[in-house]
N, C-alpha and C. Protein backbone atom coordinates (compact mmCIF):
# COMPACT_ATOMS: atom_id res chain seq x y z
N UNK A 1 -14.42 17.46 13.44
CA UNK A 1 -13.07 17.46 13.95
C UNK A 1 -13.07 18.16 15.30
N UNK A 2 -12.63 17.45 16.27
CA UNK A 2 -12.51 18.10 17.65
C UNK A 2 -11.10 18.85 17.49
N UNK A 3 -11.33 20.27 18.73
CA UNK A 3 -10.03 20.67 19.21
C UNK A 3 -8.96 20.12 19.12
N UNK A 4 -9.39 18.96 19.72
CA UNK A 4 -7.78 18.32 19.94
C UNK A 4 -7.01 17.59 18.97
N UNK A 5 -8.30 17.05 17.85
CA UNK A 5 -7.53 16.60 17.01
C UNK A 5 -6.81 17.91 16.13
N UNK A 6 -7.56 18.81 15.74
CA UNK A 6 -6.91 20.12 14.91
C UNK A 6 -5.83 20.27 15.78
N UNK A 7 -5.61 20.51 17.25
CA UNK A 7 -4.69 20.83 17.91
C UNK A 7 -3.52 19.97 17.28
N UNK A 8 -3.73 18.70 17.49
CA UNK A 8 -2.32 17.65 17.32
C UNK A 8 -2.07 17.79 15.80
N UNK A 9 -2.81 18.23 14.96
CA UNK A 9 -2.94 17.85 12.97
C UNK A 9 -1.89 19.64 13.04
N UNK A 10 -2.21 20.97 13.71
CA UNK A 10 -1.15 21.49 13.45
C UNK A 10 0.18 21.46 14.00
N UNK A 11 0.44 20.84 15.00
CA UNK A 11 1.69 20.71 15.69
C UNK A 11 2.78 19.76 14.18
N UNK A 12 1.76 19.09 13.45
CA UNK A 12 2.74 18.33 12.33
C UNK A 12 3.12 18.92 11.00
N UNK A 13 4.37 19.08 10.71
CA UNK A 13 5.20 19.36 9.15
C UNK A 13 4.53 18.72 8.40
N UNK A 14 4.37 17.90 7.83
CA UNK A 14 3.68 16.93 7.25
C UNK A 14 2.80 15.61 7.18
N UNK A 15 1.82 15.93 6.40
CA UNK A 15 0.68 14.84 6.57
C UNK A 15 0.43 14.23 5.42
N UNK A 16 0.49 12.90 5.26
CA UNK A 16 0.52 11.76 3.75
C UNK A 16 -0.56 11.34 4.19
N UNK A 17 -1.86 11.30 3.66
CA UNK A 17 -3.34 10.31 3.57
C UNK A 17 -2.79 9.67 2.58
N UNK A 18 -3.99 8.21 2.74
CA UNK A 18 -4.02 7.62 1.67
C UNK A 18 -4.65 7.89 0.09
N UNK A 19 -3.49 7.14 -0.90
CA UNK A 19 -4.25 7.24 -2.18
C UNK A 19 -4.04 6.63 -2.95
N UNK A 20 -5.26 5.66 -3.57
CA UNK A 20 -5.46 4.69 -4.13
C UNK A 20 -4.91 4.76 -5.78
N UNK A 21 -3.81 3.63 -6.10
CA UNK A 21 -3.82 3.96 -7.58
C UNK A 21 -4.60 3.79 -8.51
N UNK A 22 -4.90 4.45 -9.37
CA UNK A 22 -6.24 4.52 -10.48
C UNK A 22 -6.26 3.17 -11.28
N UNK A 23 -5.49 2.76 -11.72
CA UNK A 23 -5.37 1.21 -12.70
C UNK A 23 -5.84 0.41 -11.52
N UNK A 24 -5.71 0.44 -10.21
CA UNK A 24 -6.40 -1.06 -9.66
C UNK A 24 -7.87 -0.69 -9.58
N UNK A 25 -8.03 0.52 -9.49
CA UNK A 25 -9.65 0.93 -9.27
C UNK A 25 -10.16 -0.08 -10.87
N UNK A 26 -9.78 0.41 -11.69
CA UNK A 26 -10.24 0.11 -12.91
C UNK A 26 -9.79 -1.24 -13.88
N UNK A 27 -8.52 -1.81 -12.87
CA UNK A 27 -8.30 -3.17 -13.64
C UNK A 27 -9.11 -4.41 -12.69
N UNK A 28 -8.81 -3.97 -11.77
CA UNK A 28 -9.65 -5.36 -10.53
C UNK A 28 -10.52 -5.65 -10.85
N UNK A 29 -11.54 -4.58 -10.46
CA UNK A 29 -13.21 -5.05 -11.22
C UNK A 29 -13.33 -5.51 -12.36
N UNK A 30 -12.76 -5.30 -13.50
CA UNK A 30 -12.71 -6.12 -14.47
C UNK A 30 -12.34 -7.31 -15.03
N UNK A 31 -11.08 -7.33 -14.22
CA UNK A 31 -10.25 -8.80 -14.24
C UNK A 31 -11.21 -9.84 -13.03
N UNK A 32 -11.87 -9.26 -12.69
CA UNK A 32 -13.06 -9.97 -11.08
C UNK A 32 -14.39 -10.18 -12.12
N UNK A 33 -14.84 -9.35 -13.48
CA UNK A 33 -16.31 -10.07 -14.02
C UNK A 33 -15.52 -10.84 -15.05
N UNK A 34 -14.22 -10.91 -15.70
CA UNK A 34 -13.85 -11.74 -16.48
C UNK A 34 -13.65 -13.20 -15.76
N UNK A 35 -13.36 -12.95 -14.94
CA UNK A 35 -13.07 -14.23 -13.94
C UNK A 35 -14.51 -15.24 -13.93
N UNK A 36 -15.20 -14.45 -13.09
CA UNK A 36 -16.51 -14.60 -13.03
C UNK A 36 -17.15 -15.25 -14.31
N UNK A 37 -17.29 -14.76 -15.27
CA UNK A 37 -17.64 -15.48 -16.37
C UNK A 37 -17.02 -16.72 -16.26
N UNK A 38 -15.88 -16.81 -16.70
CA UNK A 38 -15.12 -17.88 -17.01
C UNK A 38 -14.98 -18.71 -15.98
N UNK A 39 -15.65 -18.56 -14.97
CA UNK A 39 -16.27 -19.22 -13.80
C UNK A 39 -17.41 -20.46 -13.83
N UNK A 40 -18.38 -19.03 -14.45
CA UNK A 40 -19.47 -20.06 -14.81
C UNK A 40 -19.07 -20.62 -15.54
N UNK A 41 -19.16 -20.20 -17.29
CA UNK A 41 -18.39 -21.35 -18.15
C UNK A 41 -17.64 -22.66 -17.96
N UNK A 42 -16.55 -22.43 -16.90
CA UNK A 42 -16.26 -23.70 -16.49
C UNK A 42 -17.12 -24.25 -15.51
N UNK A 43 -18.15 -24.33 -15.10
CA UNK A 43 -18.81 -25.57 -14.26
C UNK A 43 -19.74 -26.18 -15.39
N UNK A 44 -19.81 -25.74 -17.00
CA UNK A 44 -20.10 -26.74 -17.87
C UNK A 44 -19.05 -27.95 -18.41
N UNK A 45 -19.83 -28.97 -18.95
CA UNK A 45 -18.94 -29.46 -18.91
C UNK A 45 -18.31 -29.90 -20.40
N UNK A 46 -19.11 -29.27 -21.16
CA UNK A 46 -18.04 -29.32 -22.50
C UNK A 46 -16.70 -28.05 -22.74
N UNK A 47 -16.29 -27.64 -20.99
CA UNK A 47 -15.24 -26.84 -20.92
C UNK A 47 -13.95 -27.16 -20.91
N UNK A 48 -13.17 -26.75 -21.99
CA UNK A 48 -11.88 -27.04 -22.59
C UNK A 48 -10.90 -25.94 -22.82
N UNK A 49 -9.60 -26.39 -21.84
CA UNK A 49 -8.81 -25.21 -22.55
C UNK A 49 -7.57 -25.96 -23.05
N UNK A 50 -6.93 -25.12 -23.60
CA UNK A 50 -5.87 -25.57 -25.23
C UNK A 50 -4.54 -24.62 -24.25
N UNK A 51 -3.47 -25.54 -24.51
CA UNK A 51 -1.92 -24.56 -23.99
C UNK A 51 -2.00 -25.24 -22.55
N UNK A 52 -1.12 -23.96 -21.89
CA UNK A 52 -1.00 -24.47 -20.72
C UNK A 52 -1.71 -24.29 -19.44
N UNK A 53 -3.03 -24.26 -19.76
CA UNK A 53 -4.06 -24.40 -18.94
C UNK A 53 -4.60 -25.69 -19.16
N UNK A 54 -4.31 -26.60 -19.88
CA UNK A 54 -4.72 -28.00 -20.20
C UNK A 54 -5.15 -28.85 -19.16
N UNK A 55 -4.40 -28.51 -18.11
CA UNK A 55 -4.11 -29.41 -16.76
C UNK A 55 -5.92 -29.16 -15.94
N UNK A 56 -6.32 -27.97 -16.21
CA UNK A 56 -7.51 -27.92 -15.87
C UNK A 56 -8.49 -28.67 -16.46
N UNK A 57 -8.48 -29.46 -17.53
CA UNK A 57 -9.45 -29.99 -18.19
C UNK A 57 -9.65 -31.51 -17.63
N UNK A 58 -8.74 -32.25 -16.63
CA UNK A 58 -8.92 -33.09 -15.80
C UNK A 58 -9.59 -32.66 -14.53
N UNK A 59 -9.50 -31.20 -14.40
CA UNK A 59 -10.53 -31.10 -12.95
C UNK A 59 -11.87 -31.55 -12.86
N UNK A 60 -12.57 -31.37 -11.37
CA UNK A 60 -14.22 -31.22 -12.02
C UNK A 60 -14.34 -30.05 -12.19
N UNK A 61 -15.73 -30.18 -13.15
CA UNK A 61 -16.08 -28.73 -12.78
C UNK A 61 -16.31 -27.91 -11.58
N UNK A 62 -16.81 -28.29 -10.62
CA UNK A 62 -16.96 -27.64 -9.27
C UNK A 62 -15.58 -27.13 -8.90
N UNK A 63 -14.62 -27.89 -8.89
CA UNK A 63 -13.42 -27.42 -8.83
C UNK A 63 -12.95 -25.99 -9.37
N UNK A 64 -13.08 -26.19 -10.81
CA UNK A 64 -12.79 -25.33 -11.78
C UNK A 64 -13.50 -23.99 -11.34
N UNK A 65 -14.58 -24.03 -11.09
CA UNK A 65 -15.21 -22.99 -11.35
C UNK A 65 -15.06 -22.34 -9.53
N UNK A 66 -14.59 -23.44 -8.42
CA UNK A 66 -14.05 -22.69 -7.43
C UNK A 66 -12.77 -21.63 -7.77
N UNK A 67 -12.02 -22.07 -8.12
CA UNK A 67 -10.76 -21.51 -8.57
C UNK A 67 -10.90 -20.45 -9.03
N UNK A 68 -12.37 -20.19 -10.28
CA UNK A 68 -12.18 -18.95 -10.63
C UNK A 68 -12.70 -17.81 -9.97
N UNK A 69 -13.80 -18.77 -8.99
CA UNK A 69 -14.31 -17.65 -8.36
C UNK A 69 -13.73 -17.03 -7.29
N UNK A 70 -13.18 -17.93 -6.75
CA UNK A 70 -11.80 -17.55 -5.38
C UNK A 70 -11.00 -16.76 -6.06
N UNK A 71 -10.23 -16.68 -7.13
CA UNK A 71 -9.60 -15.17 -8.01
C UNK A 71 -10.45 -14.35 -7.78
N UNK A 72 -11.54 -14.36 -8.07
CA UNK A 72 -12.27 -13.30 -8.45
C UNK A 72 -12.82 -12.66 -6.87
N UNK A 73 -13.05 -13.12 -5.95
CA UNK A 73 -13.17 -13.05 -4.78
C UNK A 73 -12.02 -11.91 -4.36
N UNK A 74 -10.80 -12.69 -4.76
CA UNK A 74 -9.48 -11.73 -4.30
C UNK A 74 -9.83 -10.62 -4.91
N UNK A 75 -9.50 -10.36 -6.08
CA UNK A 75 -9.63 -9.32 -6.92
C UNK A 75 -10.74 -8.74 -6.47
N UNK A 76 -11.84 -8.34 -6.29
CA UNK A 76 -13.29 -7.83 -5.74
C UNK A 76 -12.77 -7.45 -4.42
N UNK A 77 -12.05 -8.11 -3.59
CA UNK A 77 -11.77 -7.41 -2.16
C UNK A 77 -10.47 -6.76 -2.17
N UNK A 78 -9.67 -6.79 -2.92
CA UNK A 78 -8.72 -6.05 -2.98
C UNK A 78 -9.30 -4.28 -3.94
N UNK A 79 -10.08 -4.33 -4.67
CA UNK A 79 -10.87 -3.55 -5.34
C UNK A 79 -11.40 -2.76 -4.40
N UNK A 80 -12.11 -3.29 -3.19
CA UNK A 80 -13.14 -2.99 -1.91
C UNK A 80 -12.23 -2.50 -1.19
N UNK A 81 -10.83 -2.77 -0.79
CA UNK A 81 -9.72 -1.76 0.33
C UNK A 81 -9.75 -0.72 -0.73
N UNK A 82 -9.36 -0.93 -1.90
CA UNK A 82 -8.69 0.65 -2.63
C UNK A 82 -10.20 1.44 -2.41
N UNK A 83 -11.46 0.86 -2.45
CA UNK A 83 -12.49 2.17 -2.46
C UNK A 83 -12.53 2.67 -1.28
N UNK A 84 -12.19 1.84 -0.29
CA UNK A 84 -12.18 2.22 1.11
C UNK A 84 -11.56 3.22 1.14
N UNK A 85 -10.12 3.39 0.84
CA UNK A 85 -8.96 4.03 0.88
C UNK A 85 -9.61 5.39 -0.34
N UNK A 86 -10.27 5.37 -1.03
CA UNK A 86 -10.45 6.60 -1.93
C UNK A 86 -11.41 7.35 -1.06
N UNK A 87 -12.66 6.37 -0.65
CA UNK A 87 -13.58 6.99 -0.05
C UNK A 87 -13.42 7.52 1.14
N UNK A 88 -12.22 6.94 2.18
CA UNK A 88 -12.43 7.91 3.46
C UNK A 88 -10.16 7.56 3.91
N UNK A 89 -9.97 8.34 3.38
CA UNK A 89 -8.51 8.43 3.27
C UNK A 89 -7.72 8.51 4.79
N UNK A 90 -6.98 7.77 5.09
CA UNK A 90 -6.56 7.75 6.12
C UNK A 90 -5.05 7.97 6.20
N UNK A 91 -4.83 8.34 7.55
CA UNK A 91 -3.02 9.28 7.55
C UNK A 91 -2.03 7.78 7.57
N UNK A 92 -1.48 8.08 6.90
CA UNK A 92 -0.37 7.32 6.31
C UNK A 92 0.71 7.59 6.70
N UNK A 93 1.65 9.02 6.86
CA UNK A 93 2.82 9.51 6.96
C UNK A 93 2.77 10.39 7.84
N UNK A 94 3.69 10.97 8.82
CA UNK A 94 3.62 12.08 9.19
C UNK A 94 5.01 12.43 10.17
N UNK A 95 5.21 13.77 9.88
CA UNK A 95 6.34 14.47 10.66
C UNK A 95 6.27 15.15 11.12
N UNK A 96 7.11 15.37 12.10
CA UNK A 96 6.43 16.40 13.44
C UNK A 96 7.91 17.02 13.44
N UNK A 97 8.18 17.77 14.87
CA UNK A 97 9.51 18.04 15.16
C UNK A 97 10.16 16.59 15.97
N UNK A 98 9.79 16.14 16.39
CA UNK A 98 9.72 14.95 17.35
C UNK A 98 10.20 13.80 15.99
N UNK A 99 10.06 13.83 15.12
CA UNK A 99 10.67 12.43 14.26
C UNK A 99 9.51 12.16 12.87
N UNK A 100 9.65 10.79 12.49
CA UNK A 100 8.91 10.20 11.32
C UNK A 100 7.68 9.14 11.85
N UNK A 101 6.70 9.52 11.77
CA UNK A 101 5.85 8.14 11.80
C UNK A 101 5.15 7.61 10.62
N UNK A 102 5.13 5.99 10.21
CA UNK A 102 4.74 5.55 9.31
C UNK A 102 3.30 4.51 9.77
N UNK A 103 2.16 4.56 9.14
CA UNK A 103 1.11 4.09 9.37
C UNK A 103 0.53 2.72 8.36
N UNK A 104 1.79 2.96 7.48
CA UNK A 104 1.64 1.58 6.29
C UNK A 104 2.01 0.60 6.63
N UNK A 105 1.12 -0.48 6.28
CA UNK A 105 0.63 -1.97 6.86
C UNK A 105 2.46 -2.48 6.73
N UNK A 106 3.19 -2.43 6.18
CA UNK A 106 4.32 -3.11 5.68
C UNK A 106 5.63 -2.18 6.10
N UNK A 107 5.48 -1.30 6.88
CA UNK A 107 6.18 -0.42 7.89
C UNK A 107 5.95 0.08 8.80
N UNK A 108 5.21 0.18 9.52
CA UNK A 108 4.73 1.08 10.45
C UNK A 108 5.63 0.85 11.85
N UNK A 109 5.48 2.43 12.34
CA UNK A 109 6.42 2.64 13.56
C UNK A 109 6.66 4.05 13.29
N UNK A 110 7.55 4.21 14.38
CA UNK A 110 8.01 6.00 14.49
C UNK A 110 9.89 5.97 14.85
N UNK A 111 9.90 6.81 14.18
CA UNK A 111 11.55 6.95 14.42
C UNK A 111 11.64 8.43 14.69
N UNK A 112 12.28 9.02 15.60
CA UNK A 112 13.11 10.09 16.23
C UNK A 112 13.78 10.61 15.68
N UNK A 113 13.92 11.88 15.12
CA UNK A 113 14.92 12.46 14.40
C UNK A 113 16.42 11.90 14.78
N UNK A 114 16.95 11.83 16.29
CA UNK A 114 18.25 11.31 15.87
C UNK A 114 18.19 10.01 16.18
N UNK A 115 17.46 9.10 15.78
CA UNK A 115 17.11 7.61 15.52
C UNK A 115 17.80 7.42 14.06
N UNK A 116 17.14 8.03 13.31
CA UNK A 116 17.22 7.78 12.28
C UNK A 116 18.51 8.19 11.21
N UNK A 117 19.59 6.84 10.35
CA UNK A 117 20.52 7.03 10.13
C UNK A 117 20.80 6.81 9.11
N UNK A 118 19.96 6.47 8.14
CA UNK A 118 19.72 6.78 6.64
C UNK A 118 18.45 6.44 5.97
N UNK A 119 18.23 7.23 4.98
CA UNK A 119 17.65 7.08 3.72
C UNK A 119 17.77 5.86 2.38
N UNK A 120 16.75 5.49 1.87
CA UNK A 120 17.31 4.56 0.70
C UNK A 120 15.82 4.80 -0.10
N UNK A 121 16.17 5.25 -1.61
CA UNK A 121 14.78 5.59 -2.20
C UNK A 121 15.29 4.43 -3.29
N UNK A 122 13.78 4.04 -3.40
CA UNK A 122 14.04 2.35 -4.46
C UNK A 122 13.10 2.62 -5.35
N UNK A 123 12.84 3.11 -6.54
CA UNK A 123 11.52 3.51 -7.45
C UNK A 123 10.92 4.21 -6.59
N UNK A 124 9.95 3.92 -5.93
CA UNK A 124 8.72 4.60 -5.80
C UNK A 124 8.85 4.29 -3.75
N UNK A 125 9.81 3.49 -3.61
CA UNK A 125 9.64 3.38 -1.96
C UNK A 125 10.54 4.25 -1.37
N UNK A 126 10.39 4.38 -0.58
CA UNK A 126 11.63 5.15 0.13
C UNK A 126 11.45 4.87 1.92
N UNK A 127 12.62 3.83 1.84
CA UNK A 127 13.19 3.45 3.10
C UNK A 127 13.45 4.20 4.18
N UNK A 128 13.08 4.37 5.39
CA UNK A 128 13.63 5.23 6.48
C UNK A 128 14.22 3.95 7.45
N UNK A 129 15.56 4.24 7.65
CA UNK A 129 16.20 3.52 8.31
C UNK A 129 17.16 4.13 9.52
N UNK A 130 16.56 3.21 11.09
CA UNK A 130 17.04 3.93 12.53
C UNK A 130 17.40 2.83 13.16
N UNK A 131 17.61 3.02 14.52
CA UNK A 131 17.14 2.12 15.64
C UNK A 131 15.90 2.79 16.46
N UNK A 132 15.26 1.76 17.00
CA UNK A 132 14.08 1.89 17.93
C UNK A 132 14.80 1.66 19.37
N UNK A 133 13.55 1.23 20.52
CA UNK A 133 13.79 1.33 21.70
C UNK A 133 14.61 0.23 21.49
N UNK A 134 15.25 -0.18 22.57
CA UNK A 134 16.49 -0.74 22.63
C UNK A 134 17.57 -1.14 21.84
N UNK A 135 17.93 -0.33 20.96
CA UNK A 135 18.54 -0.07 19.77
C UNK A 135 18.42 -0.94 19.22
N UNK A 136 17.63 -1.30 19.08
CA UNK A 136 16.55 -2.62 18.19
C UNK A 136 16.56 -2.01 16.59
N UNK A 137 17.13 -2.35 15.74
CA UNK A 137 17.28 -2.22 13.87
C UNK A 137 15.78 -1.82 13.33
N UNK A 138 15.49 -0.49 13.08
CA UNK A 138 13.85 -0.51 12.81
C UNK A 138 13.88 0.52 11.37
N UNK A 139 13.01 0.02 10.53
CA UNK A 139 13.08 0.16 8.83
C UNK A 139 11.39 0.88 8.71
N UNK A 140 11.08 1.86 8.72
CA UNK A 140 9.84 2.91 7.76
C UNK A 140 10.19 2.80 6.62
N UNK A 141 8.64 2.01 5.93
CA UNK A 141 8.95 1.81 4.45
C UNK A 141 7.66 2.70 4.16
N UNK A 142 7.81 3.76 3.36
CA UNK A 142 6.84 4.70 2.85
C UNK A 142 6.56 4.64 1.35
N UNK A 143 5.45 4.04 0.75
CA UNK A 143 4.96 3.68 -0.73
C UNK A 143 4.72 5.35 -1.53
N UNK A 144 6.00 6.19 -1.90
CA UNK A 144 5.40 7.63 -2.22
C UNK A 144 4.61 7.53 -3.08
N UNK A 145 3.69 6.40 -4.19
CA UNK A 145 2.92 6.50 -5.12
C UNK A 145 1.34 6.23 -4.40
N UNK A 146 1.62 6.09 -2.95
CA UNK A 146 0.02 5.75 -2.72
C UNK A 146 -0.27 7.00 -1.80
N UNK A 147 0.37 7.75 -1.55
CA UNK A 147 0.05 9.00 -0.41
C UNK A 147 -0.29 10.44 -1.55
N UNK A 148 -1.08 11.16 -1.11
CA UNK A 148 -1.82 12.44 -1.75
C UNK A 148 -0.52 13.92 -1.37
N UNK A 149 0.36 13.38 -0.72
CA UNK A 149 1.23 14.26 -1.21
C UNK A 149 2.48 14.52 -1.68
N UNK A 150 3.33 15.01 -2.22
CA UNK A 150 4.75 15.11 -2.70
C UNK A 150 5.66 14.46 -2.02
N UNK A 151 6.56 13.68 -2.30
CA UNK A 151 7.64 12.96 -1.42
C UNK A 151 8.29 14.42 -1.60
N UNK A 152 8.51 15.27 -2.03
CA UNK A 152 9.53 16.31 -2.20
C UNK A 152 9.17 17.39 -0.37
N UNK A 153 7.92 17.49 -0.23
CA UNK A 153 7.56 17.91 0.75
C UNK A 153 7.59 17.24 2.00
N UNK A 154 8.12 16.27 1.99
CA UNK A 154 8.79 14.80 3.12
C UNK A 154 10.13 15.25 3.05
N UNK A 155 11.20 15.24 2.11
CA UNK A 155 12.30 15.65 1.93
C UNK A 155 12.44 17.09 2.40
N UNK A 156 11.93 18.08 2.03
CA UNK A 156 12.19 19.60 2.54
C UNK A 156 12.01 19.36 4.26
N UNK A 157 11.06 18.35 4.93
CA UNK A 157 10.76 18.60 6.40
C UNK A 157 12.18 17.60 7.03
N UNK A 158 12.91 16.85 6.15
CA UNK A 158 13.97 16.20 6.08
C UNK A 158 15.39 17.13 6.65
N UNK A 159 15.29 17.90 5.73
CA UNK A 159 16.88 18.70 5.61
C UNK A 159 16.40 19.90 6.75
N UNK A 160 15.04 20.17 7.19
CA UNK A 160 15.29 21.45 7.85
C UNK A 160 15.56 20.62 9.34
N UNK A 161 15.33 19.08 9.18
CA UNK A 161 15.85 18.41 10.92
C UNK A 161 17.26 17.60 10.55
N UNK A 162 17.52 16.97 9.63
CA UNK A 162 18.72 16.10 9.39
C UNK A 162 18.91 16.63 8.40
N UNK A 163 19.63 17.12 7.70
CA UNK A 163 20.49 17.40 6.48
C UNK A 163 20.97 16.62 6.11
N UNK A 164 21.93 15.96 7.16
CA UNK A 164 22.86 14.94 6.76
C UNK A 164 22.28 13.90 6.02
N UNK A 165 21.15 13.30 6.50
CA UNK A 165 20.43 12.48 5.57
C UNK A 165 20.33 12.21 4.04
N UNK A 166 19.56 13.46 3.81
CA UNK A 166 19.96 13.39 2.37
C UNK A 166 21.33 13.76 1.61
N UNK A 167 22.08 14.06 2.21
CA UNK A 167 23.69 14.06 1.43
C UNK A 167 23.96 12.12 1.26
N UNK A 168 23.06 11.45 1.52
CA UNK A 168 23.29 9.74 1.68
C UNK A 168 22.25 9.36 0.70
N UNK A 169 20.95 10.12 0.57
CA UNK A 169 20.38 9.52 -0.29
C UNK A 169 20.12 9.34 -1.64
């Protein structure tokens, strides 16, 4: 870690790395060698299924057994980001005095403390809602079940810059 990065990491209230949830670590890979099997299995060809997988029993096999392996493909690389994400955790969230920045693929941006004009917590997400540069409508969507620290410690760096905020949320 250089100076400067320690320099800029204490100037911030809070810091969210990433963190991977434990059931995909441990369901993917599995649902990826079940696949796999039933992969091979189907490029034989006394392969038959009963219900409403029936429709597969007109495929070819080559077909069939693409299909399962392309699942299984997904599943195996979606498996491969979460180890990524366990093995070398990257900043996700962060607050400064200066505002909110979000680093998640499905929000990212920074909002300004008085940018920002409400809150909306939905299960496990919690919405930051402002305007950006040219009072352009701009939405920080923060996943609190995938970051290594407390949404409660996001909220405390909340009320000591906007108060008002959470009296809305």
């Amino acid at each position: 870690m250089t100076s400067e990065t320690h320099t800029s990491e204490t100037n911030l209230e809070f810091i969210a790395r990433s963190r991977p949830r434990m059931w995909v670590m441990i369901v993917l890979p599995l649902a990826a060698a079940l696949l796999i099997y039933v992969g091979w299995e189907s490029l034989g060809t006394d392969f038959s299924v009963r219900g409403k997988g029936a429709f597969l029993n007109d495929a070819p096999p080559w077909l069939r057994g693409a299909f399962f392996f392309g699942v299984a493909a997904v599943c195996l690389g979606g498996w491969l980001q979460q180890l990524r994400r366990k093995l070398s955790p990257q900043v996700e969230v962060e607050a400064d005095p200066q505002g909110i920045t979000s680093h998640l693929f499905w929000g990212k941006g920074q909002l300004r403390w008085p940018d920002i004009v409400a809150l909306e917590r939905k299960g496990n997400w919690l919405f930051v809602r402002g305007t950006g540069p040219n009072a352009k409508a701009r939405k920080l969507v923060i996943d609190t079940m995938s970051i290594d620290t407390p949404i409660d410690n996001l909220y405390a760096i909340i009320a000591q810059h906007r108060p008002d905020l959470l009296a809305s949320a």
